[in-house]
N, C-alpha and C. Protein backbone atom coordinates (compact mmCIF):
# COMPACT_ATOMS: atom_id res chain seq x y z
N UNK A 1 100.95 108.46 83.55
CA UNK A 1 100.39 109.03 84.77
C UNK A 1 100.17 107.91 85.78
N UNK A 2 101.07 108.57 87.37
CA UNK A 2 100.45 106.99 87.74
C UNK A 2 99.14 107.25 88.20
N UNK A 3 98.63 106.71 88.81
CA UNK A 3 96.82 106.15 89.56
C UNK A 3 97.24 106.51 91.01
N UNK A 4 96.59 107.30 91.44
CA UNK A 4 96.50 106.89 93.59
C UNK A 4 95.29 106.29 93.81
N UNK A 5 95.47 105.75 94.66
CA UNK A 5 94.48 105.18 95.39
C UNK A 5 93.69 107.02 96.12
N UNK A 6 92.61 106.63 96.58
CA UNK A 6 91.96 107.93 97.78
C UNK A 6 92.02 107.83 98.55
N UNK A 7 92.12 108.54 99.92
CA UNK A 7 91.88 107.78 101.25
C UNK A 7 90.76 108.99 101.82
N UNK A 8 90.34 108.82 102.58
CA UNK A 8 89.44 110.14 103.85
C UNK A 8 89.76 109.02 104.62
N UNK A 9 89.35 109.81 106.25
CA UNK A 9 89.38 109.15 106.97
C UNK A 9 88.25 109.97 108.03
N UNK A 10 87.39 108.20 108.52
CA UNK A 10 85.88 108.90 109.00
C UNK A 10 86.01 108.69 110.45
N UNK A 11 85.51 109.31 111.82
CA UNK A 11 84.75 108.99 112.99
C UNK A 11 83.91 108.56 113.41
N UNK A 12 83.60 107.05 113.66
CA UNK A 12 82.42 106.93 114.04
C UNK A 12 81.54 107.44 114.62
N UNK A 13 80.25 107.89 114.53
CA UNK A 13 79.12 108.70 115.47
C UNK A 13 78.32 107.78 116.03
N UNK A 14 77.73 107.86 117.07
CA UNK A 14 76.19 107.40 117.94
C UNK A 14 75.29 107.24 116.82
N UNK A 15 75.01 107.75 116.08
CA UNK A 15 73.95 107.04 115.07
C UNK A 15 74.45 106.06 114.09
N UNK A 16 75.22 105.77 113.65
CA UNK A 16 76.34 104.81 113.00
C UNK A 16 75.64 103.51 113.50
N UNK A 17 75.92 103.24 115.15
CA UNK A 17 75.76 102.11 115.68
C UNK A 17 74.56 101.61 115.89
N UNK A 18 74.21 100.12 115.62
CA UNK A 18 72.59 99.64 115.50
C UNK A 18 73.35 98.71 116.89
N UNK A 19 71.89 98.24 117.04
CA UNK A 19 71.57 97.11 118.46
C UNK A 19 72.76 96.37 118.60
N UNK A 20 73.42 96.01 118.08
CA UNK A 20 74.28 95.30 118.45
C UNK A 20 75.82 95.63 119.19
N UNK A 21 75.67 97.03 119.12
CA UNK A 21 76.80 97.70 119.10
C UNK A 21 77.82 97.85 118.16
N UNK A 22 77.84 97.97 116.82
CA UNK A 22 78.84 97.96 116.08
C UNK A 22 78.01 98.87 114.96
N UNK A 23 79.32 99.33 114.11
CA UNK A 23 78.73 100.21 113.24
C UNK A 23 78.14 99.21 112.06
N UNK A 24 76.81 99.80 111.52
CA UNK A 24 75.62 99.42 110.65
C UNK A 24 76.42 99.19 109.32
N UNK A 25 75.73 97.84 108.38
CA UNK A 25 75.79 97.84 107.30
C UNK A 25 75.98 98.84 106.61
N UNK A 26 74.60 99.61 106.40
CA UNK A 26 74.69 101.11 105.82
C UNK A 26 75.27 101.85 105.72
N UNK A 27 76.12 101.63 107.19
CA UNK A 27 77.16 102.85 106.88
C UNK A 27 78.49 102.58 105.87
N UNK A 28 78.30 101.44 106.13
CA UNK A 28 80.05 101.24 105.50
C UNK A 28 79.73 101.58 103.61
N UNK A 29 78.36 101.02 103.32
CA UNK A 29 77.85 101.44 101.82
C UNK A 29 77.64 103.36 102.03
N UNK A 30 77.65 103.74 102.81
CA UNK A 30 77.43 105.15 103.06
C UNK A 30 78.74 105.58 102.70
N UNK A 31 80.28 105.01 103.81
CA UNK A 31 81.33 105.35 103.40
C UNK A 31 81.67 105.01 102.26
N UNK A 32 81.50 104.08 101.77
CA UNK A 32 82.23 103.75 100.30
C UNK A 32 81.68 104.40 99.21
N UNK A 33 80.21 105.06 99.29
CA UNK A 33 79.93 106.28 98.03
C UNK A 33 80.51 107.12 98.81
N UNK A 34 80.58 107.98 99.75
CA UNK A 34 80.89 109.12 100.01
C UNK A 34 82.77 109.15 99.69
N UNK A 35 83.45 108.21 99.40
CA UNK A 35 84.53 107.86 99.46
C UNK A 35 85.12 108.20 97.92
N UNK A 36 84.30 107.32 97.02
CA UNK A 36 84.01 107.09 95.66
C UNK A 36 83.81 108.98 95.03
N UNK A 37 82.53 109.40 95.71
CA UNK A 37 82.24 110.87 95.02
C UNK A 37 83.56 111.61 95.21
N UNK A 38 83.96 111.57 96.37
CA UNK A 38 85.12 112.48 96.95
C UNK A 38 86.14 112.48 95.84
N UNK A 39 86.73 111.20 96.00
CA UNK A 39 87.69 110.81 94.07
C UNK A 39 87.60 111.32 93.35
N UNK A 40 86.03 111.35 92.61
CA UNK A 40 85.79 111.56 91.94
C UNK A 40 86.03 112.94 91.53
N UNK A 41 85.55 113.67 92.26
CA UNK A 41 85.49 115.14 92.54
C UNK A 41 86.89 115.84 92.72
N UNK A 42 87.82 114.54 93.27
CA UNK A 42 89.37 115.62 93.45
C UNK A 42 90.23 115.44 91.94
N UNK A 43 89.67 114.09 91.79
CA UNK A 43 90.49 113.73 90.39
C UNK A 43 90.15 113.75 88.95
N UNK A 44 88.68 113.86 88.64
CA UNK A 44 88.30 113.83 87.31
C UNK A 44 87.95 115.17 86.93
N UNK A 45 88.58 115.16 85.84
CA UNK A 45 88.49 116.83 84.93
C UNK A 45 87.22 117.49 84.55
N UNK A 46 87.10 118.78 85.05
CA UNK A 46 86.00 119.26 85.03
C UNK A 46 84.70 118.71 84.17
N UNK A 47 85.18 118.79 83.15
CA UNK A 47 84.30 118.70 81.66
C UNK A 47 83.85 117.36 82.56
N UNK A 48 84.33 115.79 82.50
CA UNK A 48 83.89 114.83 82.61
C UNK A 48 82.81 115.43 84.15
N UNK A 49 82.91 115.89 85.21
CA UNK A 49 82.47 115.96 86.32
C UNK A 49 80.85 117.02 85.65
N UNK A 50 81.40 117.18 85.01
CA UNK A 50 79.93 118.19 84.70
C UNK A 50 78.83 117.37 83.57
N UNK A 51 79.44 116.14 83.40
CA UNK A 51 78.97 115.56 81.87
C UNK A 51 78.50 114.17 82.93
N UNK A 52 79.08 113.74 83.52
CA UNK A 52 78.80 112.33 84.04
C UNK A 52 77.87 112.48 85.58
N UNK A 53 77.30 111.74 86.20
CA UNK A 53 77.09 111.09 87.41
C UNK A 53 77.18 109.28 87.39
N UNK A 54 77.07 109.06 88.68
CA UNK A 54 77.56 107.51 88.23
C UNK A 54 76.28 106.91 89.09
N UNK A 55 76.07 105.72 88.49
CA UNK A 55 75.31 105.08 89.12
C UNK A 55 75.82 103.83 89.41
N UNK A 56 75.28 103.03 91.05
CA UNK A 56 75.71 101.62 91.15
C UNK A 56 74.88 100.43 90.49
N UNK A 57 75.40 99.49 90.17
CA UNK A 57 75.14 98.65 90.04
C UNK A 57 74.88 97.24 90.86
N UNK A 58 75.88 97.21 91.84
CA UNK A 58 75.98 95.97 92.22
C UNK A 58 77.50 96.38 93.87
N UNK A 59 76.93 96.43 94.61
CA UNK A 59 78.06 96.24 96.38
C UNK A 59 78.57 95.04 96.32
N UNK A 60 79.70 94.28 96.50
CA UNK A 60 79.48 92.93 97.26
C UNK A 60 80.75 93.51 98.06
N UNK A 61 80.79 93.13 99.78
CA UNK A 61 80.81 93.71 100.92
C UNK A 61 81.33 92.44 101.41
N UNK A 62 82.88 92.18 101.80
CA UNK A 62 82.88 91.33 103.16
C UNK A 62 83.69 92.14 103.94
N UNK A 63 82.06 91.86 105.05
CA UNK A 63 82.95 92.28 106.54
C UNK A 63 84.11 91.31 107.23
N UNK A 64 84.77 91.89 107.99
CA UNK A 64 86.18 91.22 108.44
C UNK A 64 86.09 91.43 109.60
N UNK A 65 86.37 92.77 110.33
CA UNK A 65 85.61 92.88 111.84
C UNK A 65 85.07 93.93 112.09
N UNK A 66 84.37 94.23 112.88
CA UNK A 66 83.72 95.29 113.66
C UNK A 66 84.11 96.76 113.93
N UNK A 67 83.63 98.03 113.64
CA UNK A 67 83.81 98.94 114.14
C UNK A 67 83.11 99.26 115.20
N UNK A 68 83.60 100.04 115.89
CA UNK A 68 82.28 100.42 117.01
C UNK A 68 82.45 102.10 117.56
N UNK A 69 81.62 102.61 118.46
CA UNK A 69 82.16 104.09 118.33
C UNK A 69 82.82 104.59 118.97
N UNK A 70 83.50 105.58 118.64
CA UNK A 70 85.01 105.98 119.04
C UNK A 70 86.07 105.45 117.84
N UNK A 71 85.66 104.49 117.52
CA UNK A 71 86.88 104.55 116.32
C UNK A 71 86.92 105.19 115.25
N UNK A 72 88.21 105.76 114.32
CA UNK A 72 88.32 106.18 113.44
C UNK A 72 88.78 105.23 112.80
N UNK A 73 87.79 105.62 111.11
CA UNK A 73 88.44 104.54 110.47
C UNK A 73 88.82 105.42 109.10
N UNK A 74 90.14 104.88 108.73
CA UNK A 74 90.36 105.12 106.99
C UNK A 74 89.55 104.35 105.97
N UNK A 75 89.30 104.80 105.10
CA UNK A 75 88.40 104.71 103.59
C UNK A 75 89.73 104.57 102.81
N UNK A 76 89.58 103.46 102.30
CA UNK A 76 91.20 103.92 100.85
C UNK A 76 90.10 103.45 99.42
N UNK A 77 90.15 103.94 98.70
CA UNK A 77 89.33 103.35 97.33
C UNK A 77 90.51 104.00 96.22
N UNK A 78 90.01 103.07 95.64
CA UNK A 78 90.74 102.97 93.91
C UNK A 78 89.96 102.37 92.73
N UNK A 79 90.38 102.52 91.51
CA UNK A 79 89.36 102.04 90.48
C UNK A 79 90.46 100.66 89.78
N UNK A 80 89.89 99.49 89.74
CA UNK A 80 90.13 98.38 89.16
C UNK A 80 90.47 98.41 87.51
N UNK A 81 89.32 97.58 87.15
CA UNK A 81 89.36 97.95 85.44
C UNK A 81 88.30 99.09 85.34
N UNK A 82 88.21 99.48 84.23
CA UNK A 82 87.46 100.51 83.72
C UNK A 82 87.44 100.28 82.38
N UNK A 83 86.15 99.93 82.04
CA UNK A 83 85.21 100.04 80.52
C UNK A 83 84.76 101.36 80.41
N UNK A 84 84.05 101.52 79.19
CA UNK A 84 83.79 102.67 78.22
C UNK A 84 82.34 103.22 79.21
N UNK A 85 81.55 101.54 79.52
CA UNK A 85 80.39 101.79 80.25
C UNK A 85 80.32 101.18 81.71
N UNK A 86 81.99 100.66 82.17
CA UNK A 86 81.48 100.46 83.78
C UNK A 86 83.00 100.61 84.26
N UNK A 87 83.24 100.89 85.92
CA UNK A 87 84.14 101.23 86.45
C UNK A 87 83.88 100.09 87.43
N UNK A 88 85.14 99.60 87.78
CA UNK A 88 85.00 98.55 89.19
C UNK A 88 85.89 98.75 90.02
N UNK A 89 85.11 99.77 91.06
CA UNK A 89 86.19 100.26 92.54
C UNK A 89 85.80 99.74 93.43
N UNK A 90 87.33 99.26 94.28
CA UNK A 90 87.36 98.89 95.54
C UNK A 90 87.46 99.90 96.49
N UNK A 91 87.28 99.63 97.67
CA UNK A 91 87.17 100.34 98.72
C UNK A 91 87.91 99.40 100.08
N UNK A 92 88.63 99.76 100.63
CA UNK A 92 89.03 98.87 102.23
C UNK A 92 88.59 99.93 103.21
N UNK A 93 88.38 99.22 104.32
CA UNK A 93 88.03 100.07 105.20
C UNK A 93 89.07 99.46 106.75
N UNK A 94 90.16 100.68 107.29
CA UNK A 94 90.52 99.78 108.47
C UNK A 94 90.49 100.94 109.11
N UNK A 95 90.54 100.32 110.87
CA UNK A 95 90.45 101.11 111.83
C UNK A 95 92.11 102.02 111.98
N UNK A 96 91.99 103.09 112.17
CA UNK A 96 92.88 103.96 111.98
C UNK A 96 94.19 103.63 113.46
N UNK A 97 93.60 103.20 114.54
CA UNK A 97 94.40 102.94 115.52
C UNK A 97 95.73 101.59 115.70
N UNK A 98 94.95 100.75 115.18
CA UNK A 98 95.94 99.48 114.88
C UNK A 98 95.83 98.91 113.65
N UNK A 99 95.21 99.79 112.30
CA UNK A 99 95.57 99.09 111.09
C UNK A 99 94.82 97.82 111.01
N UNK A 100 93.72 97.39 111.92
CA UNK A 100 92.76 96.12 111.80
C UNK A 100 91.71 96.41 110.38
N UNK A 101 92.01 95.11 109.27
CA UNK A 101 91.22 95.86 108.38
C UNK A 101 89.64 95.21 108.80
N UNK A 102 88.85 96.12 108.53
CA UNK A 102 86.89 96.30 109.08
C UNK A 102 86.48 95.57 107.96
N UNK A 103 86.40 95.99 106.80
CA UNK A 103 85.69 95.51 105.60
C UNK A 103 86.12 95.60 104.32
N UNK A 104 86.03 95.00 103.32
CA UNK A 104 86.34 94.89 101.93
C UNK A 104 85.47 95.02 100.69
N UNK A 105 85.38 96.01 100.05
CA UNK A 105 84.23 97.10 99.04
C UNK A 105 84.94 96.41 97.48
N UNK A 106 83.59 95.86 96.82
CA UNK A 106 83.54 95.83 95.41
C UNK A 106 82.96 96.11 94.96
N UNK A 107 82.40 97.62 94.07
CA UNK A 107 81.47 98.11 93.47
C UNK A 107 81.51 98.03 92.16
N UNK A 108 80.43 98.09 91.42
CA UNK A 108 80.35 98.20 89.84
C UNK A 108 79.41 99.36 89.34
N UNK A 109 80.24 100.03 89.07
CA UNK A 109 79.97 101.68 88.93
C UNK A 109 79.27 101.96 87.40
N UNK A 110 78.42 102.73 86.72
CA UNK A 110 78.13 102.89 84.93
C UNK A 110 77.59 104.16 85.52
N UNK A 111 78.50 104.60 84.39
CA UNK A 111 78.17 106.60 84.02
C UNK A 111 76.98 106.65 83.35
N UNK A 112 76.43 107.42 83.65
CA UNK A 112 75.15 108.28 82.80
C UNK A 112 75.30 109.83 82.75
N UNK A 113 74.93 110.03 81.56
CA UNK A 113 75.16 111.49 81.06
C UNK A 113 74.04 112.34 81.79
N UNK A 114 74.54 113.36 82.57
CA UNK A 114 73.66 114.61 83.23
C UNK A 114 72.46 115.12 82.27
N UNK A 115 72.49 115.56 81.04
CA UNK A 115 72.00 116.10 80.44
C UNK A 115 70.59 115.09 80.03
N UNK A 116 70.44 114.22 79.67
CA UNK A 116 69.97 113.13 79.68
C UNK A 116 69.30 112.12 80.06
N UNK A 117 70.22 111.72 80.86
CA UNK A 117 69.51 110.86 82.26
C UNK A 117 70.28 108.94 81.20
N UNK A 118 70.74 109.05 80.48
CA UNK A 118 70.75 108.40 79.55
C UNK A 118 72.72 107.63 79.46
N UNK A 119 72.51 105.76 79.66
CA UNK A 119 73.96 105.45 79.75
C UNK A 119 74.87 106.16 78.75
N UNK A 120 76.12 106.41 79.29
CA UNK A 120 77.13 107.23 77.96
C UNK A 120 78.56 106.49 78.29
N UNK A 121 79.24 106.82 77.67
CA UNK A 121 80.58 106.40 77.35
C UNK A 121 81.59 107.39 78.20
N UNK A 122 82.74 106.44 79.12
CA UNK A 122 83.58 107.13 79.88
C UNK A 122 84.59 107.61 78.37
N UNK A 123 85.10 108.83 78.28
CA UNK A 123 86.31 109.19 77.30
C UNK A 123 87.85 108.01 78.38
N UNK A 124 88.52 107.73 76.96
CA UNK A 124 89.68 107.23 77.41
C UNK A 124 90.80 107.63 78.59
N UNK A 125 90.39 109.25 78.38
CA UNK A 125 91.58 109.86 78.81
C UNK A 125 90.75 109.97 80.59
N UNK A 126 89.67 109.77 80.96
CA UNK A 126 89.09 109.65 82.38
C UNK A 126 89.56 108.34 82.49
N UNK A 127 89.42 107.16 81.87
CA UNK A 127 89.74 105.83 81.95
C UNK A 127 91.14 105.58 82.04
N UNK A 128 91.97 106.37 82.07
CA UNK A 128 93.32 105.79 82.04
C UNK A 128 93.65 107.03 83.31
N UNK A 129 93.23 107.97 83.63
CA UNK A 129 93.58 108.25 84.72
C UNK A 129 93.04 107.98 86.17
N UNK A 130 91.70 107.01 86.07
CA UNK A 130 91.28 106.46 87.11
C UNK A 130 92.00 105.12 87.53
N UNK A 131 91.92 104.26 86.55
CA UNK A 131 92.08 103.00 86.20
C UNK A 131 93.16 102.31 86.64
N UNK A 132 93.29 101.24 87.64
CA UNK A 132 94.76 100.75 88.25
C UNK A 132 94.53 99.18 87.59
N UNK A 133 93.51 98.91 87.23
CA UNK A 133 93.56 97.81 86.70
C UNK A 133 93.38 97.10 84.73
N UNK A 134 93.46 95.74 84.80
CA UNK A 134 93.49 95.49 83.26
C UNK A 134 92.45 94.32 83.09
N UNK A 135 92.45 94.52 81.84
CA UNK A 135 90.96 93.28 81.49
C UNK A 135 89.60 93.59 81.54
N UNK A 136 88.61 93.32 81.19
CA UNK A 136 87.36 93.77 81.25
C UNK A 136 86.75 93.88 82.62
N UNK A 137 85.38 94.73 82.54
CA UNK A 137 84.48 95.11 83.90
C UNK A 137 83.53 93.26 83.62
N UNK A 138 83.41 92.25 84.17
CA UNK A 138 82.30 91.69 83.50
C UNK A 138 81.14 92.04 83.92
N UNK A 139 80.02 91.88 82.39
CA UNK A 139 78.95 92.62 82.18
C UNK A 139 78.05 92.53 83.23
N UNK A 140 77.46 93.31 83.21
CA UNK A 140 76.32 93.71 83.95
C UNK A 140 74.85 94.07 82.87
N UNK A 141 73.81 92.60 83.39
CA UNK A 141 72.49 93.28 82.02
C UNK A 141 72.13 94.25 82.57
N UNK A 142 72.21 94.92 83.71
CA UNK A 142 71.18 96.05 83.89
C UNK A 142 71.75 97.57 83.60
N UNK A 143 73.21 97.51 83.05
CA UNK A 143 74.02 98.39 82.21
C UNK A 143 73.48 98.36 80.98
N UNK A 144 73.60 98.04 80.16
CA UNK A 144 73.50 97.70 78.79
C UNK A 144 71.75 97.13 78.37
């Protein structure tokens, strides 16, 4: 099976933008879960979607340049490696008009079971259809 990447693609709004004129930190961590669930939701098989929610662990975020409003920007995310107990998706973010890329998304994702509240184990067969990458998630203590 191969892997896609996701894409949406967002509009900047008037509340987006802080003092400086450019769109807010927040948002871009706003787009990259709302980016992430979306995936999630088009691509993982019921059973897992009803059994899992995910929690973050850890953003690290470099901005590259500026959005501001009026622009549209594409979201592309994909999942890296994927462990039993963590997922590591990227996210890019570029402006939809000239392909300038805005920012660069590294998240470290760990499932927890709905029922529960309690860390659980991704099944293989979610892990190999998310998964574009190889080699371990490295650990995270606040997973485990």
């Amino acid at each position: 099976m191969k892997v896609e990447a996701y894409e949406q693609v967002v509009a900047v709004q008037p509340e987006d933008i802080d003092p400086l004129g450019h769109v807010n930190n927040v948002v871009y961590l706003r787009w990259t879960q709302d980016a992430a669930v979306a995936h999630w939701l088009a691509a993982a098989p019921q059973e897992a979607q009803r059994r899992l929610v995910w929690v973050v662990l850890r953003h690290e975020i470099d901005y590259k340049h500026p959005a501001r409003e009026g622009d549209v920007v594409r979201v592309r995310t994909w999942v890296g490696a994927a462990s039993r107990f963590r997922f590591e998706r990227f996210t890019e973010m570029t402006r939809l008009r000239d392909g300038r890329l805005l920012a660069r998304v590294r998240t470290l994702w760990c499932p927890f079971d709905r029922s529960t509240g309690r860390l659980t184990e991704v099944e293989a067969e979610v892990r190999r259809r998310f998964s574009t990458g190889t080699g371990s998630v490295r650990p995270i203590r606040a997973c485990l």
